[in-house]
C-alpha atoms as a PDB file:
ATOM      1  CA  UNK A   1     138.171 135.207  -0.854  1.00  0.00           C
ATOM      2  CA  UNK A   2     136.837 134.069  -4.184  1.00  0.00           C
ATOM      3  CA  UNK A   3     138.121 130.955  -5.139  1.00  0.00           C
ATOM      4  CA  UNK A   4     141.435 129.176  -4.132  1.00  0.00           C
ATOM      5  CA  UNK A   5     144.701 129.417  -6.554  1.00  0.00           C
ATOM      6  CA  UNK A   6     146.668 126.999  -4.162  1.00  0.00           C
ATOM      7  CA  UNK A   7     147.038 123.256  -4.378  1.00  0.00           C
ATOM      8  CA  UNK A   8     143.869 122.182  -5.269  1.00  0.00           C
ATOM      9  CA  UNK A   9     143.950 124.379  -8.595  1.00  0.00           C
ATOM     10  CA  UNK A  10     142.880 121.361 -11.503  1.00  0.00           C
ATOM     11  CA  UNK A  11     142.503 122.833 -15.170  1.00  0.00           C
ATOM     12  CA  UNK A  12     141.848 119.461 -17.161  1.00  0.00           C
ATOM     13  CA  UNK A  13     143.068 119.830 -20.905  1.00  0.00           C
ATOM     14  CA  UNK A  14     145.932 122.553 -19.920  1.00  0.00           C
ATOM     15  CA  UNK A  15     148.521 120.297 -21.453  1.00  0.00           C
ATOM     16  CA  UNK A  16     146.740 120.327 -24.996  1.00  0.00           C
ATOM     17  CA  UNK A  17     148.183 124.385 -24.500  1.00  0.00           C
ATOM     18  CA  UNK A  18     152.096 123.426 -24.434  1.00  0.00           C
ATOM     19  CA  UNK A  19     154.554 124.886 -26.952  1.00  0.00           C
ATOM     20  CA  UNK A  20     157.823 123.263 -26.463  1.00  0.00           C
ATOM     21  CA  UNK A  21     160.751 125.927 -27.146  1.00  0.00           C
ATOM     22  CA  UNK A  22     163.604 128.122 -25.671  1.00  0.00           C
ATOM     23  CA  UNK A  23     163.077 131.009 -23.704  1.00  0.00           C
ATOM     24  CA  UNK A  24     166.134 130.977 -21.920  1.00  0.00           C
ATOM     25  CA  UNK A  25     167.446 128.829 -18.856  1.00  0.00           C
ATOM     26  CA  UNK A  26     166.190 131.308 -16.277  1.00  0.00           C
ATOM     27  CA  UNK A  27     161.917 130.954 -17.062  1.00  0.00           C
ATOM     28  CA  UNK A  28     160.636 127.814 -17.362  1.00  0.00           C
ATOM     29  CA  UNK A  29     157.195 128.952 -18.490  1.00  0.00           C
ATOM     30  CA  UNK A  30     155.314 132.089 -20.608  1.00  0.00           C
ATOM     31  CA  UNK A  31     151.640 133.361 -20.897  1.00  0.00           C
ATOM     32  CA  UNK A  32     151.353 136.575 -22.947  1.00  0.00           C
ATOM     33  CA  UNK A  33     152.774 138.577 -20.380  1.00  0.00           C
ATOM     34  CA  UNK A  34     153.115 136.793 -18.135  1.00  0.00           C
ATOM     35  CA  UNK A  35     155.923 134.987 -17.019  1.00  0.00           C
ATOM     36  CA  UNK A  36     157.339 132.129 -14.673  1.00  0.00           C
ATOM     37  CA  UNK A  37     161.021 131.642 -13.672  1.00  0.00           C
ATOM     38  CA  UNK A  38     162.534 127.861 -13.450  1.00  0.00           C
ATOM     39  CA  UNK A  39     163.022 128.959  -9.793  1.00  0.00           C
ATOM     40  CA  UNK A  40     159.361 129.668  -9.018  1.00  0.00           C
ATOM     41  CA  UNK A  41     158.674 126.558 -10.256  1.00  0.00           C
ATOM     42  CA  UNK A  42     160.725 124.527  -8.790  1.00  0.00           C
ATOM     43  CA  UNK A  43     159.109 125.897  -5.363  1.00  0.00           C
ATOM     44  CA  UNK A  44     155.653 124.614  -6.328  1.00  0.00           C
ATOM     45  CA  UNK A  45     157.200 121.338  -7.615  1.00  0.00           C
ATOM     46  CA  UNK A  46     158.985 120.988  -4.255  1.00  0.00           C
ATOM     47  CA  UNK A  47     155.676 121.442  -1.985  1.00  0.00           C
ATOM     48  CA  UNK A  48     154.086 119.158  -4.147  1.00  0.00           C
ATOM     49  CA  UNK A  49     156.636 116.820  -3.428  1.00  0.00           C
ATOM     50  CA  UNK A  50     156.337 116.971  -0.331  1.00  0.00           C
ATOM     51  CA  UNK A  51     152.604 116.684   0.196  1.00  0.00           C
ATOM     52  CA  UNK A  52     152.363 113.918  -1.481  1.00  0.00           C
ATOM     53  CA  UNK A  53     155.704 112.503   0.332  1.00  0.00           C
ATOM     54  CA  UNK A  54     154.739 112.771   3.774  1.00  0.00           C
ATOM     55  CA  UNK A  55     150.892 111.233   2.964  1.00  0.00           C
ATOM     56  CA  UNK A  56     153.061 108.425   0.930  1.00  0.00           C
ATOM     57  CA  UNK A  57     155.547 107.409   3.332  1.00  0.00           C
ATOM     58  CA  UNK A  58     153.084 107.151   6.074  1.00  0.00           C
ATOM     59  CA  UNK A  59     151.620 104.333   3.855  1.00  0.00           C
ATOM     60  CA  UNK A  60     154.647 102.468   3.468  1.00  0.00           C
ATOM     61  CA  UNK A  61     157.537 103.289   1.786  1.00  0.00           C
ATOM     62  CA  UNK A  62     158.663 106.378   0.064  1.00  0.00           C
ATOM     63  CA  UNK A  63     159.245 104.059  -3.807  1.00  0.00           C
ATOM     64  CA  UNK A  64     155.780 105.507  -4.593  1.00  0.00           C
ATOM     65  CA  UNK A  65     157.042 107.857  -7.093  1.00  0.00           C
ATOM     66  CA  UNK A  66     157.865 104.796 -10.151  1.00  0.00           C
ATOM     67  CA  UNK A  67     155.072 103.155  -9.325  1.00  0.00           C
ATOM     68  CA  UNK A  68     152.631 102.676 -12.470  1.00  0.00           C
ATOM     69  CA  UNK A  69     149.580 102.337 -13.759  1.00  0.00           C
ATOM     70  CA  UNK A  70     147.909  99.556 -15.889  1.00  0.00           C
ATOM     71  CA  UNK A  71     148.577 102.110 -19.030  1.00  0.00           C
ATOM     72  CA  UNK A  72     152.674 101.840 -17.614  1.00  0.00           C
ATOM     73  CA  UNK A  73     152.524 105.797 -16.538  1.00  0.00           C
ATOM     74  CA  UNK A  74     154.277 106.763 -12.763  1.00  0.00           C
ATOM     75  CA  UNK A  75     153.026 108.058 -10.250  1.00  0.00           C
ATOM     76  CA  UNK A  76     155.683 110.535 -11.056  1.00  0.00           C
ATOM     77  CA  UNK A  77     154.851 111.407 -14.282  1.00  0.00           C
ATOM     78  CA  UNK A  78     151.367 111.695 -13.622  1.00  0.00           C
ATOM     79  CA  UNK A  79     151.280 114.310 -10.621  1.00  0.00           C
ATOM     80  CA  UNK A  80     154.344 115.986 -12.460  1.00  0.00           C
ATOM     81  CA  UNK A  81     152.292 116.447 -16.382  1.00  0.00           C
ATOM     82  CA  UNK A  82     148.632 116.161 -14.894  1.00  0.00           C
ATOM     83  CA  UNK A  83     148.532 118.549 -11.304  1.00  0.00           C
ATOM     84  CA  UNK A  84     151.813 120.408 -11.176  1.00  0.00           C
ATOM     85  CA  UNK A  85     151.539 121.435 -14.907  1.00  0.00           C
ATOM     86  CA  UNK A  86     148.115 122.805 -14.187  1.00  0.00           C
ATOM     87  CA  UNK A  87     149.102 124.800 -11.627  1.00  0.00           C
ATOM     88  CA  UNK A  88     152.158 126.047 -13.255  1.00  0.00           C
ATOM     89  CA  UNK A  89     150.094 127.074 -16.332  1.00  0.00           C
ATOM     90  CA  UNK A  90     147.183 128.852 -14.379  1.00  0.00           C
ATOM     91  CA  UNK A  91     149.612 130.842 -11.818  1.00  0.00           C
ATOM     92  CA  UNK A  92     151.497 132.046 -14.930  1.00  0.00           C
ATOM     93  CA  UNK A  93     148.223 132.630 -17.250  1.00  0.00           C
ATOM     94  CA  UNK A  94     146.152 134.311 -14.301  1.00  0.00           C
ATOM     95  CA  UNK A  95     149.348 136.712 -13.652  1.00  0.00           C
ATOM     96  CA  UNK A  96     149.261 137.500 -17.993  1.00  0.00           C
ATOM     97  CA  UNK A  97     145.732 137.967 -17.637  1.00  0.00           C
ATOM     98  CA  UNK A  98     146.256 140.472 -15.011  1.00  0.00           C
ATOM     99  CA  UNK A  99     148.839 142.345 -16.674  1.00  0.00           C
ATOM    100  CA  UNK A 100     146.091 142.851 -19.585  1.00  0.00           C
ATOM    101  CA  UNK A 101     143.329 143.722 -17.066  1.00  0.00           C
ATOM    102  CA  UNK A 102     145.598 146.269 -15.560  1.00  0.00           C
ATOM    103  CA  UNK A 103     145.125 144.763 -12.089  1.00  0.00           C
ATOM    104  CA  UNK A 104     147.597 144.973  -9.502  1.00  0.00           C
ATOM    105  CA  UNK A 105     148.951 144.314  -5.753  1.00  0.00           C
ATOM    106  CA  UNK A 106     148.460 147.397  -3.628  1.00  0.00           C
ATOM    107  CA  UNK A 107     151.241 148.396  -1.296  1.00  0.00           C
ATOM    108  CA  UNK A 108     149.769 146.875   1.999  1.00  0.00           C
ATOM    109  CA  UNK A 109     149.425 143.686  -0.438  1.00  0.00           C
ATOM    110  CA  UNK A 110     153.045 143.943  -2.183  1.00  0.00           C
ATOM    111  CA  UNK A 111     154.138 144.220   1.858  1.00  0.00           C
ATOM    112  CA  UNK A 112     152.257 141.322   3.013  1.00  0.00           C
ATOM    113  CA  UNK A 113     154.194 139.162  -0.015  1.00  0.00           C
ATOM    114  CA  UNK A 114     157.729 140.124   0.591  1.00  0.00           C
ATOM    115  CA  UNK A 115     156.818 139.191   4.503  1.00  0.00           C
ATOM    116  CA  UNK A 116     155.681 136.277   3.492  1.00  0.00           C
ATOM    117  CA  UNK A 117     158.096 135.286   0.931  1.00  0.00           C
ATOM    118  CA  UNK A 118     161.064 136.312   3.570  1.00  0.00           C
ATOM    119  CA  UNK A 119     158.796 134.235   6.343  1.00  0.00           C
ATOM    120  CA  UNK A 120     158.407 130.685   3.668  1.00  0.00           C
ATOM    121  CA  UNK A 121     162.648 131.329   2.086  1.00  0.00           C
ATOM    122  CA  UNK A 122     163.521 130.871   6.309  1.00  0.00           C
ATOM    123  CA  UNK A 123     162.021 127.590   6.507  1.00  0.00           C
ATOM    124  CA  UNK A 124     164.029 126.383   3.440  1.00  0.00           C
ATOM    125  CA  UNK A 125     166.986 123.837   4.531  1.00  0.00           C
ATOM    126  CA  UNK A 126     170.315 124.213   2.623  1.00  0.00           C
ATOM    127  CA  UNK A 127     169.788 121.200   0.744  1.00  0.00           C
ATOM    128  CA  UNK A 128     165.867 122.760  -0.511  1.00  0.00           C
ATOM    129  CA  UNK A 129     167.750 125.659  -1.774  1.00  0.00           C
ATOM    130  CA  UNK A 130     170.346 123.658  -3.987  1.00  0.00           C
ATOM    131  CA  UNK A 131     167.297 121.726  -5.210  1.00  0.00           C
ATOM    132  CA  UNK A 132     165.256 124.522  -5.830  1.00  0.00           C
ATOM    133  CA  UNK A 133     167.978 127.264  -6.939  1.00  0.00           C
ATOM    134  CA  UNK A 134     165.663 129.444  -5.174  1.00  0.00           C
ATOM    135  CA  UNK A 135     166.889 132.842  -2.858  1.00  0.00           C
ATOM    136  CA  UNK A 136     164.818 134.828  -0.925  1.00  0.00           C
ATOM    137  CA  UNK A 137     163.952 137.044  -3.991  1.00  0.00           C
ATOM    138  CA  UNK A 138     162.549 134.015  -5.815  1.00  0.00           C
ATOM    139  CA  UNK A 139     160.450 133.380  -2.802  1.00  0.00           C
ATOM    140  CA  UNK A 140     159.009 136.605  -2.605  1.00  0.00           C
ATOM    141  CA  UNK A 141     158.129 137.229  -6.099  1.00  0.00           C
ATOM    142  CA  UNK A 142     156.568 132.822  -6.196  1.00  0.00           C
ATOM    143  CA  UNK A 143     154.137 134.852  -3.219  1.00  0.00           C
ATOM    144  CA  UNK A 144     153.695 138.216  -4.930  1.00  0.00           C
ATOM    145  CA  UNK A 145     152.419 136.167  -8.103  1.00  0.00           C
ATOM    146  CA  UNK A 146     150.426 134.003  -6.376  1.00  0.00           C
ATOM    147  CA  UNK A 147     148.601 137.481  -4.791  1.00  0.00           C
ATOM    148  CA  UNK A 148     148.148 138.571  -8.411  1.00  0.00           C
ATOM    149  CA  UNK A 149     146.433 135.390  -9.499  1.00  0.00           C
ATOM    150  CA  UNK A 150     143.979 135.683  -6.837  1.00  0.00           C
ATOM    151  CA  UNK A 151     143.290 138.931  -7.659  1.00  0.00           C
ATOM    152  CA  UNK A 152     142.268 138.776 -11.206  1.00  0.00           C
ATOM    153  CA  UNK A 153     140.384 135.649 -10.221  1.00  0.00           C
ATOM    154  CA  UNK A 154     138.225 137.894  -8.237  1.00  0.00           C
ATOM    155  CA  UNK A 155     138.238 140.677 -11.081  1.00  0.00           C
ATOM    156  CA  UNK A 156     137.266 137.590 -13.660  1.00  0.00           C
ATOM    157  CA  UNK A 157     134.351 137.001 -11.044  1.00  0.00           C
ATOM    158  CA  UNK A 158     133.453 140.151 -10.170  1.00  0.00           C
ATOM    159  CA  UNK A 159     129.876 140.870 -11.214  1.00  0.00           C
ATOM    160  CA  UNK A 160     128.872 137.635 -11.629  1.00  0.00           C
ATOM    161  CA  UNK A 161     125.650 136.176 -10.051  1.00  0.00           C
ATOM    162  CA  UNK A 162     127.485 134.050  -7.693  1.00  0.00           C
ATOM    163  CA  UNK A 163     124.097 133.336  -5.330  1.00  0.00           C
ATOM    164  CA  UNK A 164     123.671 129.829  -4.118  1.00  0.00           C
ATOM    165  CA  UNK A 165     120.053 129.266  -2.141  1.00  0.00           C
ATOM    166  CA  UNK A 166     119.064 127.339   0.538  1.00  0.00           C
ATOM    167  CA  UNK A 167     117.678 124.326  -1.961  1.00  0.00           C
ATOM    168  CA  UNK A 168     120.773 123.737  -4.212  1.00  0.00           C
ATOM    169  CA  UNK A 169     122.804 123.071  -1.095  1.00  0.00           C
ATOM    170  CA  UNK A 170     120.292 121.058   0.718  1.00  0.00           C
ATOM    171  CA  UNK A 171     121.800 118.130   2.595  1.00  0.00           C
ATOM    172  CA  UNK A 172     119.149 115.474   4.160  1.00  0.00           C
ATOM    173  CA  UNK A 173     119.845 112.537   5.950  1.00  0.00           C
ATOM    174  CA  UNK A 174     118.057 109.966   4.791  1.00  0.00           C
ATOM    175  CA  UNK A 175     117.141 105.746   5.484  1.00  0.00           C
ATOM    176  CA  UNK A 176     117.046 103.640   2.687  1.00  0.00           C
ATOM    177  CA  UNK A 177     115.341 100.436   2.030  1.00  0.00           C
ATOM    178  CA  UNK A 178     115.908  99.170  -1.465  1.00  0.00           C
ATOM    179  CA  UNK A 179     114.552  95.962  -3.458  1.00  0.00           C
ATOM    180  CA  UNK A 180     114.401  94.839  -6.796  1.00  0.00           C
ATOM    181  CA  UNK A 181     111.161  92.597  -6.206  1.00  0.00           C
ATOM    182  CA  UNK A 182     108.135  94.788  -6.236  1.00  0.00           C
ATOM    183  CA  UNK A 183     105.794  92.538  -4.003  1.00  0.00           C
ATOM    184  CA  UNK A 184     108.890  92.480  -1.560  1.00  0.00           C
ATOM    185  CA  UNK A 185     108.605  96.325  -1.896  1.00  0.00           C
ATOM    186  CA  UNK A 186     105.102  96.134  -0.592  1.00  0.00           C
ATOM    187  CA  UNK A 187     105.800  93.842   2.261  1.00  0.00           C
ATOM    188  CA  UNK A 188     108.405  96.352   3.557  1.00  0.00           C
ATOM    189  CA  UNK A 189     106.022  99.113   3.321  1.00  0.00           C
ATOM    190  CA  UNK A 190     103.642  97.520   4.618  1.00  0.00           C
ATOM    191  CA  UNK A 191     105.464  97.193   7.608  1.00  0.00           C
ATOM    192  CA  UNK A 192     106.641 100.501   8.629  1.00  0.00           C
ATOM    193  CA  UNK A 193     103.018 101.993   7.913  1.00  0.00           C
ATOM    194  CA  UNK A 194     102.182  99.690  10.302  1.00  0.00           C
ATOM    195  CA  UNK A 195     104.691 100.850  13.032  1.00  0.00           C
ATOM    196  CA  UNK A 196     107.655  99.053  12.608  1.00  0.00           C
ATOM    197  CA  UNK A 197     110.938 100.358  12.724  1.00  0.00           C
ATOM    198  CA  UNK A 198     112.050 102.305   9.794  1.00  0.00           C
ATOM    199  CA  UNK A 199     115.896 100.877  10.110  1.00  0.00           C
ATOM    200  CA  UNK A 200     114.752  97.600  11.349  1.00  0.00           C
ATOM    201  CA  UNK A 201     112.733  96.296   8.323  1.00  0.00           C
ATOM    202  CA  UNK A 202     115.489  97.992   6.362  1.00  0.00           C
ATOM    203  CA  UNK A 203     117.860  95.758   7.912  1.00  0.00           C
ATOM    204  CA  UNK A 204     115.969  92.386   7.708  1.00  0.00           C
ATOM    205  CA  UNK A 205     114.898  93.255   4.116  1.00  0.00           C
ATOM    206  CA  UNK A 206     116.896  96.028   1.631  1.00  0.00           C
ATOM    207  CA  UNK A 207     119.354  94.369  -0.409  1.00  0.00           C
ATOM    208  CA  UNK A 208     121.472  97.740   0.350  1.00  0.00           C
ATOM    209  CA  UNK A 209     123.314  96.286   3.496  1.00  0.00           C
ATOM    210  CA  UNK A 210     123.973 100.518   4.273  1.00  0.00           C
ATOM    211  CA  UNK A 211     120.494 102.042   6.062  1.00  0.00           C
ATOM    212  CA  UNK A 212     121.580 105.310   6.291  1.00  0.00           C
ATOM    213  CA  UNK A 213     122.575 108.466   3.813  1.00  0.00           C
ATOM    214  CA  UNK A 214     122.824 112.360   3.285  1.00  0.00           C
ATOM    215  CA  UNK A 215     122.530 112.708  -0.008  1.00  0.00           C
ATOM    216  CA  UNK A 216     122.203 115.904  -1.609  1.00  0.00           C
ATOM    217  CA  UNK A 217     121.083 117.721  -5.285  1.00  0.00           C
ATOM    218  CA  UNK A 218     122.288 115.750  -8.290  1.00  0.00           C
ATOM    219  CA  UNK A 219     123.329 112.797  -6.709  1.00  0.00           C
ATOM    220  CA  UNK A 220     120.381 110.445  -6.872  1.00  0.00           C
ATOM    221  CA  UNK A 221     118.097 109.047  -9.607  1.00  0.00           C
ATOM    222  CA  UNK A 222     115.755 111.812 -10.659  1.00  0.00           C
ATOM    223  CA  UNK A 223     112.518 109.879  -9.900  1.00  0.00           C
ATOM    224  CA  UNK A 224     113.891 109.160  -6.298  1.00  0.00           C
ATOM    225  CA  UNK A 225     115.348 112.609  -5.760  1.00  0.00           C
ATOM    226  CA  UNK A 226     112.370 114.591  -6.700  1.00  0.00           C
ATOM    227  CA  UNK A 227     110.562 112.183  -4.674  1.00  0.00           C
ATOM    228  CA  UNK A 228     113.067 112.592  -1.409  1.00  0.00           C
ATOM    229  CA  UNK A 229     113.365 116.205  -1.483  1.00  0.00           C
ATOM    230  CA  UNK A 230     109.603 116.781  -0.958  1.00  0.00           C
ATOM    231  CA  UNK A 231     109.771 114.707   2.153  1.00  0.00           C
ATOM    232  CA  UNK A 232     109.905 116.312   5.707  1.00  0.00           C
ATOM    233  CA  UNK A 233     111.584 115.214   9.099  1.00  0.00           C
ATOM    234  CA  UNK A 234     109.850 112.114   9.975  1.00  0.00           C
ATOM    235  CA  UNK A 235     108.179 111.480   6.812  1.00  0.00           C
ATOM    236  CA  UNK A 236     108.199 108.151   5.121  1.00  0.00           C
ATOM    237  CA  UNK A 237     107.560 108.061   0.877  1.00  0.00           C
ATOM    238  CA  UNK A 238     105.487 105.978  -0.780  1.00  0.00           C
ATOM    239  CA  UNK A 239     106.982 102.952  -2.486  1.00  0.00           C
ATOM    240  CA  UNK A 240     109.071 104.300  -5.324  1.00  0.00           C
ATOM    241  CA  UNK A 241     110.034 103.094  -8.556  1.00  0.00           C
ATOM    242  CA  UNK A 242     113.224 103.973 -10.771  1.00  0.00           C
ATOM    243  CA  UNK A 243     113.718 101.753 -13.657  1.00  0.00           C
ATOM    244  CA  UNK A 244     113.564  97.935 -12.556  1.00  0.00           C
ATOM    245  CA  UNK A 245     114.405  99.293  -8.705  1.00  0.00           C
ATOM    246  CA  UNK A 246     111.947 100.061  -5.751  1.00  0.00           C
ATOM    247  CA  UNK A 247     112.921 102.379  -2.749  1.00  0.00           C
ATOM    248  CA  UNK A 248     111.149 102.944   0.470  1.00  0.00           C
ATOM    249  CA  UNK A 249     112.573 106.299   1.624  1.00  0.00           C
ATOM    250  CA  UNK A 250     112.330 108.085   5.367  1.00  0.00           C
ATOM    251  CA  UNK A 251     113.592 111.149   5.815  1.00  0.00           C
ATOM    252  CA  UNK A 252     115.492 112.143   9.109  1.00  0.00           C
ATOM    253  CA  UNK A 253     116.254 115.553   8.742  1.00  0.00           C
ATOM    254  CA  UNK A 254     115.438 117.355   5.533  1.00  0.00           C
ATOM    255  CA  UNK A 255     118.409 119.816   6.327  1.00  0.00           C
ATOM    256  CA  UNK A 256     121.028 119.340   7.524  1.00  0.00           C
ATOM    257  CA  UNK A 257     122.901 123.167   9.095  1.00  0.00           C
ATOM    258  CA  UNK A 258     126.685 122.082   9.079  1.00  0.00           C
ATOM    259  CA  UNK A 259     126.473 119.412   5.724  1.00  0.00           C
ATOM    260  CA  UNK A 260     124.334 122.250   4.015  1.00  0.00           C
ATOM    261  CA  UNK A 261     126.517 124.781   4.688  1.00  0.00           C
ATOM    262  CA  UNK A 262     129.882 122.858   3.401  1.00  0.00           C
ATOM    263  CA  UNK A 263     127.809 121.970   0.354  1.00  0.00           C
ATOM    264  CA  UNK A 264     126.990 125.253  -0.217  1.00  0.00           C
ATOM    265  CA  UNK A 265     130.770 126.401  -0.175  1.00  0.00           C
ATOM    266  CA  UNK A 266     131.711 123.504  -2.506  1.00  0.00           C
ATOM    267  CA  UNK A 267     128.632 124.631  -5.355  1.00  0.00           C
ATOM    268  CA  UNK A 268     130.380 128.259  -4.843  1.00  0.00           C
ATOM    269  CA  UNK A 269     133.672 127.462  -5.521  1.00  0.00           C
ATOM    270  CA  UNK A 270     132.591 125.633  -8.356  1.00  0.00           C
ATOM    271  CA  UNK A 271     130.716 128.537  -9.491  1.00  0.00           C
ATOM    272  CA  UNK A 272     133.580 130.677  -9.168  1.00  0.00           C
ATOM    273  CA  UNK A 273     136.196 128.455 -10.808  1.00  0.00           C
ATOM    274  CA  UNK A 274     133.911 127.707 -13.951  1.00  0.00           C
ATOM    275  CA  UNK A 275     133.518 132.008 -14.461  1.00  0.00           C
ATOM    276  CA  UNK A 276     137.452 132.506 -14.302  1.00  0.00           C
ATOM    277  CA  UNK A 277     138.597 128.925 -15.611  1.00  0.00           C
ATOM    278  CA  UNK A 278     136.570 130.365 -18.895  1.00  0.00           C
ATOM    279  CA  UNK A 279     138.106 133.300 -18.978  1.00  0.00           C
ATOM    280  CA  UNK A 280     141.347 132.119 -18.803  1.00  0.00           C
ATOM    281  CA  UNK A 281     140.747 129.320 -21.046  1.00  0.00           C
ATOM    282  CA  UNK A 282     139.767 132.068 -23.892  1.00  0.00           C
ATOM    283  CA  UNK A 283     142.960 134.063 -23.259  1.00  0.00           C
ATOM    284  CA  UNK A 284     145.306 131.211 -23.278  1.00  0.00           C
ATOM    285  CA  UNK A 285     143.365 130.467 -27.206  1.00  0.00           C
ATOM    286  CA  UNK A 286     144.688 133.486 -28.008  1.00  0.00           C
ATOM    287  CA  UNK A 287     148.163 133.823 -25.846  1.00  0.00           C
ATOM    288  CA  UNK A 288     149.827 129.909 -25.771  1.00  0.00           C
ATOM    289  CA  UNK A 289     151.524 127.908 -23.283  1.00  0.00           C
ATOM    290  CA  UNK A 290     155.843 128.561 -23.891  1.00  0.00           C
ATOM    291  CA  UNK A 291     157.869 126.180 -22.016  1.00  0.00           C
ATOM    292  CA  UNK A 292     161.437 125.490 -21.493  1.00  0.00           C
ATOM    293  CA  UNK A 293     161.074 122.571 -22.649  1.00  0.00           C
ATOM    294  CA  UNK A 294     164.583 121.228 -21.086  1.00  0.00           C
ATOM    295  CA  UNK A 295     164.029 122.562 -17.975  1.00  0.00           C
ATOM    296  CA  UNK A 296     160.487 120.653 -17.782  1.00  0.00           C
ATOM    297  CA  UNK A 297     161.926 117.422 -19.298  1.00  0.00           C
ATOM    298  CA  UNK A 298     164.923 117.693 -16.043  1.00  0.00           C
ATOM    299  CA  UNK A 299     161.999 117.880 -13.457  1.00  0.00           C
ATOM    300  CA  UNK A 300     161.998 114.590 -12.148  1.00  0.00           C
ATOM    301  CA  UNK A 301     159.776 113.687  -8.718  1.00  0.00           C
ATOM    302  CA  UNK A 302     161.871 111.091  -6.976  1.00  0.00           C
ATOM    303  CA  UNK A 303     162.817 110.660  -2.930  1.00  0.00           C
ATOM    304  CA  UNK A 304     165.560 113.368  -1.843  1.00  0.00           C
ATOM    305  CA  UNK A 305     166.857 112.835   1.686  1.00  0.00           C
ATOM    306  CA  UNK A 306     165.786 116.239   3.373  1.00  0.00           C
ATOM    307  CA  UNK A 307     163.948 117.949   0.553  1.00  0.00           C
ATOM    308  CA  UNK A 308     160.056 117.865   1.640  1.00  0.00           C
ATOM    309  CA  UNK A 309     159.390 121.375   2.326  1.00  0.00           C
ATOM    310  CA  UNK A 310     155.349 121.742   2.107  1.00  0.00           C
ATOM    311  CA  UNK A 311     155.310 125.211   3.884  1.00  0.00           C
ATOM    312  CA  UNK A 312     154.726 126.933   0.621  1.00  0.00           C
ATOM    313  CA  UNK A 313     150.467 127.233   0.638  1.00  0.00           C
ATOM    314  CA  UNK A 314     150.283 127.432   4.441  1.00  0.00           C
ATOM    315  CA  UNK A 315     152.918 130.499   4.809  1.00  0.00           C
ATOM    316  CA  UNK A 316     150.675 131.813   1.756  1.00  0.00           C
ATOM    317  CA  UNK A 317     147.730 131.708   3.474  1.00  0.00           C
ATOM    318  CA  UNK A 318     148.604 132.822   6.818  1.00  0.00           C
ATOM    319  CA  UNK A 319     149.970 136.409   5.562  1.00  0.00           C
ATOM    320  CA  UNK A 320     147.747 136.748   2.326  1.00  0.00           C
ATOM    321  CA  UNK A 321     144.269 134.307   2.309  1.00  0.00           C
ATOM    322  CA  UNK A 322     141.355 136.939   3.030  1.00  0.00           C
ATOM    323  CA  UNK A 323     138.775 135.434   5.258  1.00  0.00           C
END
């Protein structure tokens, strides 16, 4: 499947899109065509809720919600304006973006939705409902949308050189030993050309008190990555130096299967979610954000006694995630 709508959906500078105004009490939120009711919403605010209830609590306490930050913001406000926002605005954009692209849920796929919707609106206690004003046809069409929103993500991706070879996702596991004192530098490597122990001399002399790393593309000074990634199983660097700093580097497996192969999904959903986030970043220039802006102002993320549902993505997946 090519990308994931779901919880971890993150648009950064969505809320520069909002228009506050009136479009009636049932939507809470328009994109060109398309279209979010209050009820929908209220859904994704609720499994949000929840998530981040049941981590919370486990902590300590469920008076999370009003805690703030040094700049005074809650907790509250924050996942409320910052990560349910975003998602709002994307499920409703991505569904006006498909209405323009003419793409649509087949019948096996409008099935599949009203299964699931019927499957997620069971596990909904009394109280959930009343909070959510949802019924079982809200619940359907929150899962039919969220179908559609995939969908055009794939058609915004289709074609696109999505490719991702063996060296960008290259994970090696590497030891360390790092000084700031070049004749130091050449005492240590001194050492292990003799012999010694690679972690051992790293231990009695790095000022890095950590030995051992994967590290992968991007994530190290230039000098010492270009220097790392020619090195093979077994292989030990020269002494090498990055600004004021000196690093001794052995390398203990130059690639690493399983961490390779995670990194490579994480480079591909990236991929993926910069081709559609553009896309729909160019159609929301042209198509703005609407909001009820009463309804959004009466969302308020605070501790309800039995009103944690977190079902929502799970129930989603297990009827309508492609593998």
């Amino acid at each position: 499947m090519g990308g994931s709508i779901a919880l971890s959906i993150v648009l950064s500078g969505c809320s520069g899109w909002k228009i506050n105004t009136s479009i009636g009490d049932t939507y809470l939120m328009a994109v060109g065509e398309g279209e979010l009711l209050r009820s929908e919403a209220m859904l994704v605010v609720m499994d949000y809720k929840g998530q981040y209830e049941k981590y919370n609590t486990e902590l300590g306490g469920n008076d999370f919600w009003n805690e703030t930050d040094p700049d005074g913001r809650t907790y509250g406000d924050k996942v409320k304006n910052d990560f349910i926002w975003e998602e709002l605005t994307a499920l409703t954009a991505l569904n006006g973006m498909a209405a323009q692209d003419g793409v649509s849920l087949t019948t096996e796929e409008e099935k599949k939705a009203e299964e699931a919707g019927k499957a997620y609106f069971s596990t909904l206690s009394e109280e959930e409902k009343d909070y959510t004003g949802a019924d079982e046809k809200t619940a359907v069409s929150l899962m039919k949308k969220y179908k559609l929103a995939q969908k055009e993500i794939d058609f915004c991706v289709e074609g696109d050189e999505m490719e991702v070879s063996d060296e960008e996702t290259r994970v090696m596991e590497i030891q360390v030993i790092y000084l700031t004192d070049e004749s130091w530098a050449n005492q240590a490597y001194e050492r292990v050309q003799n012999g010694e122990d690679f972690a051992t001399v790293a231990s009695q002399m790095s000022s890095d008190p950590q030995v051992t790393y994967t590290v992968s593309r991007g994530e190290l000074n230039p000098s010492v990555e270009n220097a790392v990634f020619q090195l093979e199983s077994g292989e030990i660097s020269p002494i090498i130096k990055a600004e004021q700093d000196f690093y001794i580097i052995k390398c203990l497996n130059d690639f690493d299967v399983s961490l390779s192969e995670e990194n490579r999904t994480r480079i591909l959903e990236s991929k993926i979610y910069g081709a559609w986030a553009q896309e729909m970043s160019e159609y929301i220039s042209e198509n703005p954000v609407y909001v009820n802006d009463w309804s959004w102002d009466a969302i308020d993320l605070e501790y309800v006694n039995g009103v944690d549902n977190d079902n929502l993505y799970s129930i989603y997946q297990e009827y309508l995630q492609e593998n």
